[in-house]
Protein backbone atom coordinates (compact mmCIF):
# COMPACT_ATOMS: atom_id res chain seq x y z
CA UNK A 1 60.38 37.11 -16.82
CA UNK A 2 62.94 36.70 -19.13
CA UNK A 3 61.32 34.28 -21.71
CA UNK A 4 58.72 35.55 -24.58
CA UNK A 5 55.07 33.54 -23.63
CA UNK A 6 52.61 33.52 -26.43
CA UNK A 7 52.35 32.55 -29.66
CA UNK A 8 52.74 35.04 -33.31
CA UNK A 9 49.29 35.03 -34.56
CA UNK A 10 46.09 34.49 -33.15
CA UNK A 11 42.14 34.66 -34.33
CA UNK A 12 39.36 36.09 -32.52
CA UNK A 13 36.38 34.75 -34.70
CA UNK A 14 33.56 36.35 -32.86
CA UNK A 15 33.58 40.32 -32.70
CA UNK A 16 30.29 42.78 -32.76
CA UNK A 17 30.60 46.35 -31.56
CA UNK A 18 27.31 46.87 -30.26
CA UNK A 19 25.43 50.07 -31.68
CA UNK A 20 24.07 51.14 -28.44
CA UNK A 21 25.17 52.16 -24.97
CA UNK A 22 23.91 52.13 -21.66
CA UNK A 23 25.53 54.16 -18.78
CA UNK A 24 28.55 57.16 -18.88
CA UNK A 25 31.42 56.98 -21.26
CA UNK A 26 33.79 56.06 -21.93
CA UNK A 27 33.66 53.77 -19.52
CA UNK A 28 30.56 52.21 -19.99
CA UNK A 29 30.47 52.36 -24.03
CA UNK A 30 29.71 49.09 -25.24
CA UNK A 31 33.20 48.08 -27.18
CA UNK A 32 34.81 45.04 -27.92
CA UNK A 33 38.47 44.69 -26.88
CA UNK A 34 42.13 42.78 -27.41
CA UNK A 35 43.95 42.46 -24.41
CA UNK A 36 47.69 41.99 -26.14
CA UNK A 37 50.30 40.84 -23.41
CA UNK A 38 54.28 41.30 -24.46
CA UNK A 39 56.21 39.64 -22.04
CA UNK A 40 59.31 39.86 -24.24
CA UNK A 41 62.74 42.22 -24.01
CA UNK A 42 61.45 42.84 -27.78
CA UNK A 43 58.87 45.84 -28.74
CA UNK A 44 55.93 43.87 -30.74
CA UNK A 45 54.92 45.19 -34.27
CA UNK A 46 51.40 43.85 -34.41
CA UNK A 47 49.10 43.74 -37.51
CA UNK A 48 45.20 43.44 -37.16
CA UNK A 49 43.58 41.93 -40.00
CA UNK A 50 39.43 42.43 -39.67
CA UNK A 51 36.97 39.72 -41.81
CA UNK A 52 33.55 40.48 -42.75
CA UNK A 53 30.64 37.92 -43.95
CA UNK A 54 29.93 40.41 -47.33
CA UNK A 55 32.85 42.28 -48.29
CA UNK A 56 36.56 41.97 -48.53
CA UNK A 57 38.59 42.15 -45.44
CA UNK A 58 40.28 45.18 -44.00
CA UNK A 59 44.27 45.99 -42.70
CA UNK A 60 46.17 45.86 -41.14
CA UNK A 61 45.76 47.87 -38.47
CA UNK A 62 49.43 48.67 -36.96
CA UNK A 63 49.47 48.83 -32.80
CA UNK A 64 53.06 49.02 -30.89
CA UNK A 65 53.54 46.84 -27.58
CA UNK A 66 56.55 48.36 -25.96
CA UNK A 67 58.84 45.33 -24.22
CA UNK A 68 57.24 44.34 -21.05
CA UNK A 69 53.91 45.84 -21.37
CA UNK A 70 50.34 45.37 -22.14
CA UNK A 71 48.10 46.87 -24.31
CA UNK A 72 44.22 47.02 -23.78
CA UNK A 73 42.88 47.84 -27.23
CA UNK A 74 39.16 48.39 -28.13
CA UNK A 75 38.18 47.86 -31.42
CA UNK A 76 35.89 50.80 -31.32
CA UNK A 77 38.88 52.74 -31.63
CA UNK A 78 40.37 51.72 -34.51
CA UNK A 79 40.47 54.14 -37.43
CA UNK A 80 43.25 53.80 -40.07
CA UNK A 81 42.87 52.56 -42.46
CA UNK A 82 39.43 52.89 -41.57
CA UNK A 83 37.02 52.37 -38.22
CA UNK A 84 35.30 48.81 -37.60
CA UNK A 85 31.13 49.50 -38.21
CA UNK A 86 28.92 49.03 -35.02
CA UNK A 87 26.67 45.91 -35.21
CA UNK A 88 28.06 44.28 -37.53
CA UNK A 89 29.76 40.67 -37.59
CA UNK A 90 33.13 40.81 -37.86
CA UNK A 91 36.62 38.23 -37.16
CA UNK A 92 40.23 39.17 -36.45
CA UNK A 93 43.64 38.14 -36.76
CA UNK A 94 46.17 38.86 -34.70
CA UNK A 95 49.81 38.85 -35.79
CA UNK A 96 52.86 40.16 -34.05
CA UNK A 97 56.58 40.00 -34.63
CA UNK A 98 57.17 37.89 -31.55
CA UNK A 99 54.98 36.09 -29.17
CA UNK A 100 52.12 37.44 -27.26
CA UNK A 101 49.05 36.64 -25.73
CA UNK A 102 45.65 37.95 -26.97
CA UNK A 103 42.63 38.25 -24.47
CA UNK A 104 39.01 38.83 -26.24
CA UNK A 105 37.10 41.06 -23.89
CA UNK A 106 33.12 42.48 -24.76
CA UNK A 107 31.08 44.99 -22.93
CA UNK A 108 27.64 44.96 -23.92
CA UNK A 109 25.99 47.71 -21.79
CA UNK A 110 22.78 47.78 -24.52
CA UNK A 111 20.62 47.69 -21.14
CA UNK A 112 20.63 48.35 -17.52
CA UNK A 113 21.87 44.96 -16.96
CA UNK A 114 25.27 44.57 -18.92
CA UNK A 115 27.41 41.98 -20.34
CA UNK A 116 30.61 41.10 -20.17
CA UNK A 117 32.29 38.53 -22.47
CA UNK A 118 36.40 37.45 -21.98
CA UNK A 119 37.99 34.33 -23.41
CA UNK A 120 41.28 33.57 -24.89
CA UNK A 121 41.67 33.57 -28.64
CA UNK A 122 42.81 31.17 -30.59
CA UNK A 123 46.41 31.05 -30.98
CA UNK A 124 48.24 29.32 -33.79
């Protein structure tokens, strides 16, 4: 593919990390997760901008997409400039320095029983 598909920024404006896991990790840690797609000749600078209901928001986080890659990144894993607390509410935004495509993914593995959650985000 030689054409960029995607769009600069996107919003993801449901995220909880839940506190608890069921099952070995780190496979079966519950974690939410960006799936970030580059399909461009162009590494991607991307900035992560994280929203809370009551305080100020926090960023940006600063992830690397090498040209013609993907990048599954959980949210769990985050640390500077500092990590995302478990259950709590939370939003994103995405924003790169060319297109991509952003995947919301959650595993909820609080029980036997798990949960999986994927949708597109909103692009703008």
């Amino acid at each position: 593919m030689t054409k960029a598909v995607g769009k600069k920024v996107w919003a993801i404006a449901e995220g909880y990390i839940p506190p608890s896991s069921h099952g070995p990790g780190p496979e079966m840690t519950s974690h939410e997760a960006a799936c970030l797609l580059n399909t461009s000749e162009q590494e991607a600078h991307v900035k992560i901008t994280v929203y809370f209901s009551d305080r100020d928001p926090v960023g940006p986080y600063e992830i690397r997409i090498p040209p013609r890659r993907t990048k599954h990144l959980r949210f769990n894993n985050l640390k500077d400039p500092e990590p995302i607390p478990c259950g709590t509410d939370y939003s994103s935004v995405i924003e790169s320095d060319v297109p991509i495509v952003v995947q919301h993914t959650r595993l909820d593995s609080r029980q036997d029983a798990n949960a999986l959650l994927s949708t597109i985000a909103y692009a703008e």
